[in-house]
N, C-alpha and C. Protein backbone atom coordinates (compact mmCIF):
# COMPACT_ATOMS: atom_id res chain seq x y z
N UNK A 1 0.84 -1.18 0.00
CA UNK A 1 0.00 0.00 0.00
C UNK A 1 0.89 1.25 0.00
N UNK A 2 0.22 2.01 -0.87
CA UNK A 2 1.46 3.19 -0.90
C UNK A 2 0.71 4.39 -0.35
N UNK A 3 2.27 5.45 0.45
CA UNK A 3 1.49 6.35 0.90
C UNK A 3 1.69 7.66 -0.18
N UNK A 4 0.09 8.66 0.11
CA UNK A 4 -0.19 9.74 -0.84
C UNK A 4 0.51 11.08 0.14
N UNK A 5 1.41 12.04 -0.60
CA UNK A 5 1.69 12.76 0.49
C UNK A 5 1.47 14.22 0.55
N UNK A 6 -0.11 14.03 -0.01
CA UNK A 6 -0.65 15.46 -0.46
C UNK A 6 -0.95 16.14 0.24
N UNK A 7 -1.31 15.90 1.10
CA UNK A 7 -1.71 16.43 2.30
C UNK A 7 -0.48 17.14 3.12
N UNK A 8 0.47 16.62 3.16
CA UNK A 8 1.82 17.03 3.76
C UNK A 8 2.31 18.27 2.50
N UNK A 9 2.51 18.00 1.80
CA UNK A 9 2.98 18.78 0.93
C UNK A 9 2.23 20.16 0.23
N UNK A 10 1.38 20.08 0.48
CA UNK A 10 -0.36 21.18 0.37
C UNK A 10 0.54 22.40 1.53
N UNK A 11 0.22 21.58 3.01
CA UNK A 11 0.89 21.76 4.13
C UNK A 11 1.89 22.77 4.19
N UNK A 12 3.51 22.01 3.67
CA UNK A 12 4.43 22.61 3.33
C UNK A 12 4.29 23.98 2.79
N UNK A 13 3.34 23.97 1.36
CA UNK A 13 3.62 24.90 0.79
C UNK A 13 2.63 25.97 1.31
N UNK A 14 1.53 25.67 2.22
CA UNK A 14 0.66 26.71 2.37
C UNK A 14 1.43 27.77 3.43
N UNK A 15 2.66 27.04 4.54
CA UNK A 15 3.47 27.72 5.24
C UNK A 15 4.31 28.64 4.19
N UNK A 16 4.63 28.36 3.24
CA UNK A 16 5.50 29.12 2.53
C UNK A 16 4.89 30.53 1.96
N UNK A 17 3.63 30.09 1.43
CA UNK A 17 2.75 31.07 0.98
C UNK A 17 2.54 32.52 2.15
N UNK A 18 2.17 31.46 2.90
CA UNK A 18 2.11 32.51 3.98
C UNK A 18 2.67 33.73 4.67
N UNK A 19 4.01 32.91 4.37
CA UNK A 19 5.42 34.12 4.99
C UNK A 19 5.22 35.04 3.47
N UNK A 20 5.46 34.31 2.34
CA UNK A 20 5.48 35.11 1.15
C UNK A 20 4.51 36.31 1.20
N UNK A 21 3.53 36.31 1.91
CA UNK A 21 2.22 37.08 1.28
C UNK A 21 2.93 38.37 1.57
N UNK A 22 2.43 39.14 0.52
CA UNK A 22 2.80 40.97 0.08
C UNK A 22 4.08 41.04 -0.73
N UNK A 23 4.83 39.95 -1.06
CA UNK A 23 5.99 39.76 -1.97
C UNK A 23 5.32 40.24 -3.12
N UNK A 24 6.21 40.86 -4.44
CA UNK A 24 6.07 40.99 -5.29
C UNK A 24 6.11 40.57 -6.65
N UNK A 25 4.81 40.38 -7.45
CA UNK A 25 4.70 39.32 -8.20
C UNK A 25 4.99 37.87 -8.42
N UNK A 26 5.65 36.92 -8.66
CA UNK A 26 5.41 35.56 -8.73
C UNK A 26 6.31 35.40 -7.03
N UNK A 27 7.12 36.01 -6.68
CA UNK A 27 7.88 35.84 -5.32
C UNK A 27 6.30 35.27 -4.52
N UNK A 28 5.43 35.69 -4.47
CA UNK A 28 3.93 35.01 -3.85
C UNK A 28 3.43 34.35 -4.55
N UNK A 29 3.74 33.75 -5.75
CA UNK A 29 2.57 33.14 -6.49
C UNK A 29 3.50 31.77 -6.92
N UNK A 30 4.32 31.54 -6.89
CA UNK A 30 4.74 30.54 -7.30
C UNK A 30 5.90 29.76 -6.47
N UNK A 31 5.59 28.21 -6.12
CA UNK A 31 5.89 28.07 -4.84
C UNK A 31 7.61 28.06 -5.04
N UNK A 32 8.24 27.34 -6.26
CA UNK A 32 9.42 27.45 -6.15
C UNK A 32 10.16 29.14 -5.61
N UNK A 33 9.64 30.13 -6.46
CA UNK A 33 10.26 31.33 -5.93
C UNK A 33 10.19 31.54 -4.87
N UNK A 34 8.95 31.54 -4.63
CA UNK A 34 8.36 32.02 -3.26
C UNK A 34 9.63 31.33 -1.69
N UNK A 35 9.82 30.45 -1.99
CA UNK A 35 10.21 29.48 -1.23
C UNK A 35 11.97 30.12 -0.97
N UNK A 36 12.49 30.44 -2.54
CA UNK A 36 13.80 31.07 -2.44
C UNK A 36 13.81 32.44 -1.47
N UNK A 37 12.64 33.05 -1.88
CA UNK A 37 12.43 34.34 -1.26
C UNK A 37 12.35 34.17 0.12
N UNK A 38 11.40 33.91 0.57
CA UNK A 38 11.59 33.32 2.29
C UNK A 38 12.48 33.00 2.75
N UNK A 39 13.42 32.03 1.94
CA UNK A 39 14.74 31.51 2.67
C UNK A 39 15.52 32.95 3.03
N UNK A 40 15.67 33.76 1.79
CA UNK A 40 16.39 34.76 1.70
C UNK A 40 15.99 35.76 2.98
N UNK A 41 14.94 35.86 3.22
CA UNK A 41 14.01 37.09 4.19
C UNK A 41 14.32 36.58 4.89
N UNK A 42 14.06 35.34 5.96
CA UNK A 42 14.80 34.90 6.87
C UNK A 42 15.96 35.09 7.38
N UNK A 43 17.07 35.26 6.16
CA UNK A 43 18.38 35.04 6.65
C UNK A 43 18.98 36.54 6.86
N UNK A 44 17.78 37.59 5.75
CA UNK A 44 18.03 38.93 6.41
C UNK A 44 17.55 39.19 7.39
N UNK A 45 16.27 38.87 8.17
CA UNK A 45 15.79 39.50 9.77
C UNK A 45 16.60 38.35 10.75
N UNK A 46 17.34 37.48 10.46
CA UNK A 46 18.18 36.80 11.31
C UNK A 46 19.46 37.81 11.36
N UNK A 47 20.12 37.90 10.44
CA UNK A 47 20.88 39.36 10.39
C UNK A 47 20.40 40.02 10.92
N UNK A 48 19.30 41.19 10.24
CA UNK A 48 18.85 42.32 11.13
C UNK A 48 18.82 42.16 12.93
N UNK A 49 18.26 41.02 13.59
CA UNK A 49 18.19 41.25 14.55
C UNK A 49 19.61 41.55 15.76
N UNK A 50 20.87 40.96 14.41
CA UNK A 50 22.06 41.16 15.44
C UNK A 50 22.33 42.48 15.51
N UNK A 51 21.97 43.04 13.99
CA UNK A 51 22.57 44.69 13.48
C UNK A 51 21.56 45.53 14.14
N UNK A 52 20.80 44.95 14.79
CA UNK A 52 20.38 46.22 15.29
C UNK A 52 20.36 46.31 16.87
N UNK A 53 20.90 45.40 17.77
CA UNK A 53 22.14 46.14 18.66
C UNK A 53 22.68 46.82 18.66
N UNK A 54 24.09 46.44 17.39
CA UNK A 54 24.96 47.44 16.94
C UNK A 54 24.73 48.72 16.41
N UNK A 55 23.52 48.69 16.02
CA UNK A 55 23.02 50.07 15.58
C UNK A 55 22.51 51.02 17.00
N UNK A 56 21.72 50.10 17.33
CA UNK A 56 21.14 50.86 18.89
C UNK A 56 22.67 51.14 19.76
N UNK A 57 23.26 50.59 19.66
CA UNK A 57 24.75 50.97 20.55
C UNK A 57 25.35 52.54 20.42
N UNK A 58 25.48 52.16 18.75
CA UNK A 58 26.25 53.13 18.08
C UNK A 58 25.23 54.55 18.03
N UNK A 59 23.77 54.39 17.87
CA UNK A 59 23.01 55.39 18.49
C UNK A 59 22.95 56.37 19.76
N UNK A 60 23.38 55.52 20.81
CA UNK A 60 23.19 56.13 22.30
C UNK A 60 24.62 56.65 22.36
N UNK A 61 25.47 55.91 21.48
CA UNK A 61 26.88 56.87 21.91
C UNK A 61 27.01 58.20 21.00
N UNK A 62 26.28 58.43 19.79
CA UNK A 62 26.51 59.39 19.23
C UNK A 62 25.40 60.54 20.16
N UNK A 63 24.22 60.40 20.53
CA UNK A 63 23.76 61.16 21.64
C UNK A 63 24.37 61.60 22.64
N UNK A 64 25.13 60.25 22.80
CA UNK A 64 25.81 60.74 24.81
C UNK A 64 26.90 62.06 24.44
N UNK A 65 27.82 61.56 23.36
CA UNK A 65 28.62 62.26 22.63
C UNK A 65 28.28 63.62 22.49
N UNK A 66 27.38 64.01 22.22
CA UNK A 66 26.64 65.25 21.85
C UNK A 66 26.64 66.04 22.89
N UNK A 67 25.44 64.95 23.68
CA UNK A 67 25.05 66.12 25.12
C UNK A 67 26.44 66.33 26.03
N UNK A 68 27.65 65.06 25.92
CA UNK A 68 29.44 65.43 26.65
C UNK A 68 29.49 66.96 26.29
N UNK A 69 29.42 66.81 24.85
CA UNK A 69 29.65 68.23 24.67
C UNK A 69 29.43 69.29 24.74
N UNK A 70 27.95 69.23 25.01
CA UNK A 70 27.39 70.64 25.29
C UNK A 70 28.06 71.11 26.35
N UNK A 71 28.38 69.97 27.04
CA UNK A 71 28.83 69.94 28.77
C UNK A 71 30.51 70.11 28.89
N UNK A 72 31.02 70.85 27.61
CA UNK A 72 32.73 70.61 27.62
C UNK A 72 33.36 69.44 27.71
N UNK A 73 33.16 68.19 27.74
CA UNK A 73 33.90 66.82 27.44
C UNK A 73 33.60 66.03 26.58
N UNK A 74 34.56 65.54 26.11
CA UNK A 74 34.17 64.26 25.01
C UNK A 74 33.16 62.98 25.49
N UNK A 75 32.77 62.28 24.40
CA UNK A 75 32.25 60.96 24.65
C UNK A 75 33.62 59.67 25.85
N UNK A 76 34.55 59.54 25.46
CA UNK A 76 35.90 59.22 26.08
C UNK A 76 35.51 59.64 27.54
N UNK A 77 35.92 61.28 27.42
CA UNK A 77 36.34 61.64 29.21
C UNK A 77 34.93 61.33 29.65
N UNK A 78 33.80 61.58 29.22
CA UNK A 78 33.37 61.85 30.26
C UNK A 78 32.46 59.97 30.68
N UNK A 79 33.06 59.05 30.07
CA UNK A 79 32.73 57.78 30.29
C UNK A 79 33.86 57.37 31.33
N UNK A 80 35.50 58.17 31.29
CA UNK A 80 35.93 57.54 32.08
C UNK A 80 36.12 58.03 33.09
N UNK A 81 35.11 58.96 33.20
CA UNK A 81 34.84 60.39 34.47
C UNK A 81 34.28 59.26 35.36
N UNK A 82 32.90 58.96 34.62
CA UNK A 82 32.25 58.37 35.42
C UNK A 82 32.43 56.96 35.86
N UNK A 83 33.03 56.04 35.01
CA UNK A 83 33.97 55.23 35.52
C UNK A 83 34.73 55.72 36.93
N UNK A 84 35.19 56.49 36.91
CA UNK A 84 36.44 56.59 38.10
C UNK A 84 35.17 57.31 39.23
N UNK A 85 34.40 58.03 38.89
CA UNK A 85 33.56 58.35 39.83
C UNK A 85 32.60 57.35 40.71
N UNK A 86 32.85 55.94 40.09
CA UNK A 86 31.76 55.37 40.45
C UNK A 86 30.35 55.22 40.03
N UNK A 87 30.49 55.78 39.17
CA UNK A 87 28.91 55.92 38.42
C UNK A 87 28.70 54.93 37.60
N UNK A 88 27.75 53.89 37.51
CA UNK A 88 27.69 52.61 36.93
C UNK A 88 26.16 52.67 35.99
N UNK A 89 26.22 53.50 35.22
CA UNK A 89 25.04 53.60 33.87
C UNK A 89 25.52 53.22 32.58
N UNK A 90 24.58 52.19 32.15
CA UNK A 90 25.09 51.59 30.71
C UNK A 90 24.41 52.92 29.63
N UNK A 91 25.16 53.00 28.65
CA UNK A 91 24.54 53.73 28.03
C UNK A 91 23.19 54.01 26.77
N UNK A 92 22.32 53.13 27.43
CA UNK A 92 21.12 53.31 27.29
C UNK A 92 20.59 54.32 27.59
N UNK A 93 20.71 54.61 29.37
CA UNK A 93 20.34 54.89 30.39
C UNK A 93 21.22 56.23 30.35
N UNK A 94 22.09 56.48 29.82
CA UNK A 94 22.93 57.59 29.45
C UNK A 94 22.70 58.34 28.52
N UNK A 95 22.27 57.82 27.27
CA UNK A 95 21.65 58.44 26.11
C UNK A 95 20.14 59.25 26.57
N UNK A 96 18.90 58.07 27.25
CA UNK A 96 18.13 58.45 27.47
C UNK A 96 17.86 59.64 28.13
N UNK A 97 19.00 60.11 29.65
CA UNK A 97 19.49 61.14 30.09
C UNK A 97 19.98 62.56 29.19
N UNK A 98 20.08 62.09 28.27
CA UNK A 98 21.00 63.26 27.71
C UNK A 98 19.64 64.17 26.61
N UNK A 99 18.63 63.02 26.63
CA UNK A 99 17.86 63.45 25.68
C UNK A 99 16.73 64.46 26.62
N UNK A 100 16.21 63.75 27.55
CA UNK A 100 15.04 64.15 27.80
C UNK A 100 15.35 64.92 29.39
N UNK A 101 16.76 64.66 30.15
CA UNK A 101 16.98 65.22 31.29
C UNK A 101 18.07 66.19 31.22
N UNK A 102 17.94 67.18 30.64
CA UNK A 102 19.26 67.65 30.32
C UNK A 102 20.40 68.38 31.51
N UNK A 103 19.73 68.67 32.70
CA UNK A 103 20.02 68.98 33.91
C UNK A 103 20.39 68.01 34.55
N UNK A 104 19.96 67.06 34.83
CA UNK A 104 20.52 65.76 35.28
C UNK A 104 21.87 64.80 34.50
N UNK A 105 21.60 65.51 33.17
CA UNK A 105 22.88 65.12 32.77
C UNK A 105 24.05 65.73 32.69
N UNK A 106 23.81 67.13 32.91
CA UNK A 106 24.98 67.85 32.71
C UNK A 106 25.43 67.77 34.42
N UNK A 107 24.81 67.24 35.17
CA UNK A 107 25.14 67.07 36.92
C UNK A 107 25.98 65.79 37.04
N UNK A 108 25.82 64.86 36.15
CA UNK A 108 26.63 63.64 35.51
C UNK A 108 28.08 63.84 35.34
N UNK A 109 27.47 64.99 34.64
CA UNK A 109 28.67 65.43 33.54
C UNK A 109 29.89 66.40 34.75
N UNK A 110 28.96 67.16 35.25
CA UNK A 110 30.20 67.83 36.50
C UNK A 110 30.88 66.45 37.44
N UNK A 111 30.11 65.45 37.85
CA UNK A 111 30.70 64.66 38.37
C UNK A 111 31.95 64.11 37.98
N UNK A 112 31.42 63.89 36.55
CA UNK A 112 32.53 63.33 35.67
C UNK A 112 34.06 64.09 35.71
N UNK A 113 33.96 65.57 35.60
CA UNK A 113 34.84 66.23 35.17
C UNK A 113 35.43 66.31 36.95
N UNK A 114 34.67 66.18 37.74
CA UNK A 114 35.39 66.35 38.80
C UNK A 114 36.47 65.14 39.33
N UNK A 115 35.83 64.28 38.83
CA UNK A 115 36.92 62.72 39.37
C UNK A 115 37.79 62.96 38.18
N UNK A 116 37.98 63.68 37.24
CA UNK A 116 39.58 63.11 36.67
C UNK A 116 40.58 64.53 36.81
C-alpha cells in the first residue's frame, strides 16, 4: 500500500505562501520562488536582529557624545569620568538622560569632570 503525500505537501507549501504574502509578483505566487524568497528574508531579519544592537549601541553613543559636549567633554572623558567616579550607567540609560533630562545630565557630567 502506498502512501499519498498530499496532504503534507499542500501543508508545506501553504506555510510558505504565507510568509510570502505581500511579496512581489510571482515571489507570492509561485511556490518554487516564493520558497527562495523566504529563505532569503529569513536570513536577512536573522541578520537584522544582530545589526540592530549594533546600531542601537552606536546610536546612544553618538547622543551621549553630543550632550558630553554641550557639557565641555568628550564621549571618552566623560565615560571615564564616570567610571572613576563610580557611576555605573550603561549607556542606554545615558543616552536616554541626555535626551530628555538635560540637567541631570549635565550634573553627571560635573561629576565626571570632577573625578579626573
Amino acid at each position: 500500500m502506498r502512501i499519498k503525500r498530499g496532504v503534507n505537501a499542500v501543508k508545506k507549501r501553504r506555510k510558505i505562501f504565507k510568509l510570502a504574502k505581500g511579496y512581489f509578483g510571482n515571489k507570492s505566487k509561485n511556490y518554487r520562488i516564493a520558497r527562495e524568497a523566504v529563505m532569503k528574508s529569513l536570513s536577512y531579519a536573522y541578520v537584522g536582529r544582530k545589526r540592530r544592537k549594533r546600531d542601537m549601541r552606536s546610536l546612544w553613543i553618538a547622543r551621549i557624545n553630543a550632550g558630553a559636549r554641550e557639557n565641555g567633554l568628550s564621549y571618552s572623558k566623560l565615560m571615564h569620568g564616570l567610571k572613576v567616579a563610580g557611576i555605573d550607567l550603561n549607556r542606554k540609560v545615558l543616552s536616554d538622560l541626555a535626551i530628555s533630562d538635560a540637567e541631570g545630565f549635565a550634573a553627571l557630567c560635573e561629576k565626571a569632570k570632577a573625578a579626573l
